[in-house]
PDB file of N, CA and C in Angstrom:
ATOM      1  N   UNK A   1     115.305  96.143 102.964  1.00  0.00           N
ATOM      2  CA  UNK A   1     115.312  97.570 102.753  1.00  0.00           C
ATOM      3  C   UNK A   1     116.378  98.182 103.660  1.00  0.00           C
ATOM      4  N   UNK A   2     116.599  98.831 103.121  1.00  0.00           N
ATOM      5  CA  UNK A   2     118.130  99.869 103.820  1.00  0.00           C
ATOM      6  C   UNK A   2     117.784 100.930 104.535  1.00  0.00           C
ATOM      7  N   UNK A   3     118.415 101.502 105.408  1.00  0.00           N
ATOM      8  CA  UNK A   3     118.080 102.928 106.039  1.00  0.00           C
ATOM      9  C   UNK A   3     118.547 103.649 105.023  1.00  0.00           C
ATOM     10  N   UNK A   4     119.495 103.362 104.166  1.00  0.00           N
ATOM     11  CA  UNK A   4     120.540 104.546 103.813  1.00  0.00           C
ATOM     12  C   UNK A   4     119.767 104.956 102.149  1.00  0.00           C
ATOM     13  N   UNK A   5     118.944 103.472 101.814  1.00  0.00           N
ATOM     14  CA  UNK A   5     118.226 103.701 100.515  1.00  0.00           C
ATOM     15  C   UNK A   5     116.780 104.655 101.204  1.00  0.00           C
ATOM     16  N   UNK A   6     116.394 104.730 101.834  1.00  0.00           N
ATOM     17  CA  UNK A   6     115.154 105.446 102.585  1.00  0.00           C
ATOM     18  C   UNK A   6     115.805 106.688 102.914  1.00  0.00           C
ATOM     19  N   UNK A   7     117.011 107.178 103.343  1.00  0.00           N
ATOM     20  CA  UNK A   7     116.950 108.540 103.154  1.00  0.00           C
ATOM     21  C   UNK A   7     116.893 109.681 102.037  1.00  0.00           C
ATOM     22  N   UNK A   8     117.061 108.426 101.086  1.00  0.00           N
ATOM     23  CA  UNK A   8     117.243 109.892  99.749  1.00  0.00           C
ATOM     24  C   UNK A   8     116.265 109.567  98.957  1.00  0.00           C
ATOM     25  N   UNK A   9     115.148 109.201  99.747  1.00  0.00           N
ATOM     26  CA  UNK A   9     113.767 109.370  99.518  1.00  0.00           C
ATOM     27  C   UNK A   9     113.134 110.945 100.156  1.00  0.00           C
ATOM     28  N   UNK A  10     111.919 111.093  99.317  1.00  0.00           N
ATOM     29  CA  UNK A  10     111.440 112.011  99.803  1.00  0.00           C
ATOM     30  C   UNK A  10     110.058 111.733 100.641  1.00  0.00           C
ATOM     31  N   UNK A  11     109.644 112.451 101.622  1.00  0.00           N
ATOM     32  CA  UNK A  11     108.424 112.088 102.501  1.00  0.00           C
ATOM     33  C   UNK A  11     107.913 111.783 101.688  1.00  0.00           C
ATOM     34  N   UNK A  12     106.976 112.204 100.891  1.00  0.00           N
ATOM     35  CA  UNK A  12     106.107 111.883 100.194  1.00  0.00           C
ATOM     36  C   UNK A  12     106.421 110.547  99.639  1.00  0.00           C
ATOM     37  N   UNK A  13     107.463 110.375  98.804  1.00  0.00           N
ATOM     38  CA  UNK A  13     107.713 108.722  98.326  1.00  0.00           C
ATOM     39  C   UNK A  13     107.360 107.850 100.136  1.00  0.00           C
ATOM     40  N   UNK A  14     107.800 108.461 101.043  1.00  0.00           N
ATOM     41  CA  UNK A  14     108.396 107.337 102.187  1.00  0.00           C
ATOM     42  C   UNK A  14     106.844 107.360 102.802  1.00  0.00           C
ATOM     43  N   UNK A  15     105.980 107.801 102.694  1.00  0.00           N
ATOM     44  CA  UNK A  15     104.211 107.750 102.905  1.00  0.00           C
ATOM     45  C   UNK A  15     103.852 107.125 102.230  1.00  0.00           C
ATOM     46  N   UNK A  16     104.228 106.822 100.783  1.00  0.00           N
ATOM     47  CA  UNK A  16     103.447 106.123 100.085  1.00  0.00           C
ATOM     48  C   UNK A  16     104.024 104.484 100.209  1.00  0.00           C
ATOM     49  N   UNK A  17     105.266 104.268 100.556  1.00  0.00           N
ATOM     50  CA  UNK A  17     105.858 102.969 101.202  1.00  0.00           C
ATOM     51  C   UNK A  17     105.266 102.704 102.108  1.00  0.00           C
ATOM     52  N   UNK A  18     104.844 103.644 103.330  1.00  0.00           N
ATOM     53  CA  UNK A  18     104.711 103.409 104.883  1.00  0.00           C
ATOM     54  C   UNK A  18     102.950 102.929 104.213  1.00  0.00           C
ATOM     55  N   UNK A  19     102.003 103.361 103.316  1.00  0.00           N
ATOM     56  CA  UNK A  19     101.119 102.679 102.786  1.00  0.00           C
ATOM     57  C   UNK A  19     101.160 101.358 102.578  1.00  0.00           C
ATOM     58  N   UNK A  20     101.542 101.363 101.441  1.00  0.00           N
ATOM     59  CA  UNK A  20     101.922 100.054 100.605  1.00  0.00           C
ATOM     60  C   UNK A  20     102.438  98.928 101.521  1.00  0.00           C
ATOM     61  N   UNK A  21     103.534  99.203 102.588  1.00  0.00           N
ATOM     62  CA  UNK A  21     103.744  98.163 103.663  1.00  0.00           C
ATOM     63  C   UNK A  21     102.455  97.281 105.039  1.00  0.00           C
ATOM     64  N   UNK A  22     101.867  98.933 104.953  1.00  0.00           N
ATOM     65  CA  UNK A  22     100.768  98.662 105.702  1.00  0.00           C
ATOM     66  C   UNK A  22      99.832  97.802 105.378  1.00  0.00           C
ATOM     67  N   UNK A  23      99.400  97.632 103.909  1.00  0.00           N
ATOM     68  CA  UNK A  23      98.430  96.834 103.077  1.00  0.00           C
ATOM     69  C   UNK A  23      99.196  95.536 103.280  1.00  0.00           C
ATOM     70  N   UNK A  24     100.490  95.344 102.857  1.00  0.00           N
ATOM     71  CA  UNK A  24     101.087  94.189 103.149  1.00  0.00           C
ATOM     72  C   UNK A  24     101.288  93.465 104.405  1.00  0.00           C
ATOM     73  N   UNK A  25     101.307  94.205 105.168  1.00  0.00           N
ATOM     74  CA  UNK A  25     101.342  93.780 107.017  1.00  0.00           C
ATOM     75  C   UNK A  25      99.705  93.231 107.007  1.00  0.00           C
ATOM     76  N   UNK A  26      98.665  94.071 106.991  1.00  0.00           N
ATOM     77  CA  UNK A  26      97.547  93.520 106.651  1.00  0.00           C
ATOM     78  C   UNK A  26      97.477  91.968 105.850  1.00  0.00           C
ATOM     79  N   UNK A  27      97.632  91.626 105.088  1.00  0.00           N
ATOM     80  CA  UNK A  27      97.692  90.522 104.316  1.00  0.00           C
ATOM     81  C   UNK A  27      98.073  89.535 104.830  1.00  0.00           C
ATOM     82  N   UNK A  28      99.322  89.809 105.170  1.00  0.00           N
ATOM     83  CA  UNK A  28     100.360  88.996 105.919  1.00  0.00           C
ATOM     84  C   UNK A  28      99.300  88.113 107.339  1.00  0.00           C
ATOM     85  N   UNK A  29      98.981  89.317 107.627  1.00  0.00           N
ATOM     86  CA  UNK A  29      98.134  89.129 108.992  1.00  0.00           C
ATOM     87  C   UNK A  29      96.928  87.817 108.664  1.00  0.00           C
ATOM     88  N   UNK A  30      96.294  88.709 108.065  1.00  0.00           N
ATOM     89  CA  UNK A  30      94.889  87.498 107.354  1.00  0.00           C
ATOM     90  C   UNK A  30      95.138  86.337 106.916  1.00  0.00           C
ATOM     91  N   UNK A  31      96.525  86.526 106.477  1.00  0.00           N
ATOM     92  CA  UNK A  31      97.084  84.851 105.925  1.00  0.00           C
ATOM     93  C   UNK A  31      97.734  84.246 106.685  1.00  0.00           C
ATOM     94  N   UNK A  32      97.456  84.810 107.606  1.00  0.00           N
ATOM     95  CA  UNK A  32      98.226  83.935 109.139  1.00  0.00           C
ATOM     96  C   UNK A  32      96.560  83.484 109.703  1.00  0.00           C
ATOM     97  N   UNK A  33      95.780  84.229 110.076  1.00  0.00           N
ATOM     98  CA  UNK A  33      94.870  83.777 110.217  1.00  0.00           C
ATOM     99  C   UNK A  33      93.870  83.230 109.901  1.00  0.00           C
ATOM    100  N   UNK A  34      94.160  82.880 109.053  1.00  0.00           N
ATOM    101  CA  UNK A  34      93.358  81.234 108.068  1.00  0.00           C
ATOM    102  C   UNK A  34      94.320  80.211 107.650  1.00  0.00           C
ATOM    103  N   UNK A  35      95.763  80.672 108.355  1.00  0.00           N
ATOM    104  CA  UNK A  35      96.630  79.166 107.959  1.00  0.00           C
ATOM    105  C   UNK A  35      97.143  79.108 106.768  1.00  0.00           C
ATOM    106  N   UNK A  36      97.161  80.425 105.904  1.00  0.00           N
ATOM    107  CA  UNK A  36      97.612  80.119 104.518  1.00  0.00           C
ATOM    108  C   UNK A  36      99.039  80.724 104.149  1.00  0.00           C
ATOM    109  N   UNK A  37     100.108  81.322 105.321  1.00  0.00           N
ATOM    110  CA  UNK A  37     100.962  81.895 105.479  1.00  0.00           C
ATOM    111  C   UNK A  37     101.728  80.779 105.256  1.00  0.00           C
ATOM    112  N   UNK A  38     102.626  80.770 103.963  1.00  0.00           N
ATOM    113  CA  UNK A  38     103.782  80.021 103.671  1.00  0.00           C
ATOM    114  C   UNK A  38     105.270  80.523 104.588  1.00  0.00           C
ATOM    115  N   UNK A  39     105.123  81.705 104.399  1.00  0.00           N
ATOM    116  CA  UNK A  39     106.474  82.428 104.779  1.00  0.00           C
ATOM    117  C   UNK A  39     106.429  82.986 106.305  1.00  0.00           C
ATOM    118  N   UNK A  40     106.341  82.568 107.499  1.00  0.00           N
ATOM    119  CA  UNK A  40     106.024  82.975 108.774  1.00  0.00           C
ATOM    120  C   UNK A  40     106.970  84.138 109.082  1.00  0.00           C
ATOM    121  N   UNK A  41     108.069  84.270 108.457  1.00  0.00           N
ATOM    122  CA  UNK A  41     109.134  85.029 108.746  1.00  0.00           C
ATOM    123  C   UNK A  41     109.108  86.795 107.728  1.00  0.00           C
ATOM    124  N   UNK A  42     108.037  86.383 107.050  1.00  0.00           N
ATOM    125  CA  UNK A  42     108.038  87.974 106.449  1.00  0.00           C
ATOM    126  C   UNK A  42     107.182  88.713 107.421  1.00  0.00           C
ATOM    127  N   UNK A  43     106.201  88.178 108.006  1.00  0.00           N
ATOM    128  CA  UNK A  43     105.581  89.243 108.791  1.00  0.00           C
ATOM    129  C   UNK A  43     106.393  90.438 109.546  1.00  0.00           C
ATOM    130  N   UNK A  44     107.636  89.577 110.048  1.00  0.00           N
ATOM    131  CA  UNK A  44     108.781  90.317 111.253  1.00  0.00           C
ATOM    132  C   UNK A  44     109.489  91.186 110.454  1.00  0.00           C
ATOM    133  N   UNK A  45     109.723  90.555 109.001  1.00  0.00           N
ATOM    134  CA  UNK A  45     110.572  91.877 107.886  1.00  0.00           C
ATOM    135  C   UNK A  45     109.520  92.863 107.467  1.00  0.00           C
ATOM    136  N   UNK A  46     108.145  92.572 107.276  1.00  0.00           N
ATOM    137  CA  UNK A  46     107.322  94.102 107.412  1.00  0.00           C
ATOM    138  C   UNK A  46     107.189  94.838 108.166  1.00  0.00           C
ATOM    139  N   UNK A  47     107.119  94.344 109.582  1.00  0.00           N
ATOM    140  CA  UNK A  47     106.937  94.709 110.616  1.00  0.00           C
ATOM    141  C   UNK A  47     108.042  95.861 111.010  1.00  0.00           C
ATOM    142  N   UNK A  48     109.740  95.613 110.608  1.00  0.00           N
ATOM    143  CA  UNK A  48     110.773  95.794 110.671  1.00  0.00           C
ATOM    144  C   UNK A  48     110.935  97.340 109.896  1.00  0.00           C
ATOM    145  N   UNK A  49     110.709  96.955 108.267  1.00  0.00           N
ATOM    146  CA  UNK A  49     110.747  97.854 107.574  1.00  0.00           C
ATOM    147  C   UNK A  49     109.463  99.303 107.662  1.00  0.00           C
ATOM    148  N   UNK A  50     108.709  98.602 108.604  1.00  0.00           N
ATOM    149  CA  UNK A  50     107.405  99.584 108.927  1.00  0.00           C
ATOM    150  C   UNK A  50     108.200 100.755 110.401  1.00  0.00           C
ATOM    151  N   UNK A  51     108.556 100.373 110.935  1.00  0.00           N
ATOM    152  CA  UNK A  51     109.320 100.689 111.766  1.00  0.00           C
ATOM    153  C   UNK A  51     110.634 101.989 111.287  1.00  0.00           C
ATOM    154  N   UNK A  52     111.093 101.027 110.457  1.00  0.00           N
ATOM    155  CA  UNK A  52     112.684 101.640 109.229  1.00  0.00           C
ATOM    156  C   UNK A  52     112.138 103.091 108.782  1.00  0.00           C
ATOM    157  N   UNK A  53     110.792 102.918 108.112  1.00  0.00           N
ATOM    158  CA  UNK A  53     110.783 103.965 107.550  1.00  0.00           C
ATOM    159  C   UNK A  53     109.603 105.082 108.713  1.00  0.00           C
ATOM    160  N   UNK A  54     109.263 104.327 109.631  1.00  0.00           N
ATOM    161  CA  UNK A  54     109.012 105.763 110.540  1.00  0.00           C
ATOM    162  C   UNK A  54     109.904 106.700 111.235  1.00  0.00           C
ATOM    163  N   UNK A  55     111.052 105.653 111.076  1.00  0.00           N
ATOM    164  CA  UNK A  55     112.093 106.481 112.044  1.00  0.00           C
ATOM    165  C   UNK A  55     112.467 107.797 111.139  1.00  0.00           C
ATOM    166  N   UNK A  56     112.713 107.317 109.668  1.00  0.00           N
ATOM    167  CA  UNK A  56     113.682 107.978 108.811  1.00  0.00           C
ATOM    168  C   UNK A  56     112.218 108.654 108.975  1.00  0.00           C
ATOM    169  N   UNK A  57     111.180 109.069 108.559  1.00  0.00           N
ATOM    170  CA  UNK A  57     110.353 110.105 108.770  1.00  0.00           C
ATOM    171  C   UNK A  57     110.235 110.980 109.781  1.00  0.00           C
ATOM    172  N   UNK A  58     110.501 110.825 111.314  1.00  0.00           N
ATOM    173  CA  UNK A  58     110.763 111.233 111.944  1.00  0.00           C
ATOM    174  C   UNK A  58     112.009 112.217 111.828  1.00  0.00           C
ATOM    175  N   UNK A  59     112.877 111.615 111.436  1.00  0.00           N
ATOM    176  CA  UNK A  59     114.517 111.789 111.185  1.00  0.00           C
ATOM    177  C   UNK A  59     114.541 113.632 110.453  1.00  0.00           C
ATOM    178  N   UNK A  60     113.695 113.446 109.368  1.00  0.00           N
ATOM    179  CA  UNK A  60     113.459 114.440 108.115  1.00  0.00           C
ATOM    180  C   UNK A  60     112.485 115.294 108.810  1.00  0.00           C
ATOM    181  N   UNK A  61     111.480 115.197 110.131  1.00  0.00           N
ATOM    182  CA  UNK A  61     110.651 116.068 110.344  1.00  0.00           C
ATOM    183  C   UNK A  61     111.404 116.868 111.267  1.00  0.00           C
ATOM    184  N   UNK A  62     112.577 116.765 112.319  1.00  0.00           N
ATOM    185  CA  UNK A  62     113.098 117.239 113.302  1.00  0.00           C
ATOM    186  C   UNK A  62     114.587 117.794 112.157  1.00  0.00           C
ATOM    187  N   UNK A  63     115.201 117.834 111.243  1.00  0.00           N
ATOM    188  CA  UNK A  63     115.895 118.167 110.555  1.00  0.00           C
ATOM    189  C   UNK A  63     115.213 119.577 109.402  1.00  0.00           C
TER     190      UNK A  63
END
């Protein structure tokens, strides 16, 4: 995910991502903790993009 594709989003779209990522960070999590995590390395790209789009929310609330 891009910063530059997340700005010409609107809050509302970028809440309903910062959702949808959250459910996935969740998952991610649980499937680490029963050992069923194929991909060890997406946790850090949700984690990443959870991050991405608080900033750009931030970004749009002080603007």
């Amino acid at each position: 995910m891009i910063a530059s594709e997340l700005r010409q989003k609107t809050i509302d779209e970028l809440n309903a991502m910062l959702l949808e990522k959250g459910k996935e960070q969740f998952n991610l999590r649980m499937q680490k903790g029963t050992g069923q995590l194929s991909k060890p390395d997406q946790v850090k790209k949700v984690r990443r993009d959870i991050a991405r789009i608080h900033t750009i929310i931030k970004e749009m609330a002080s603007a």
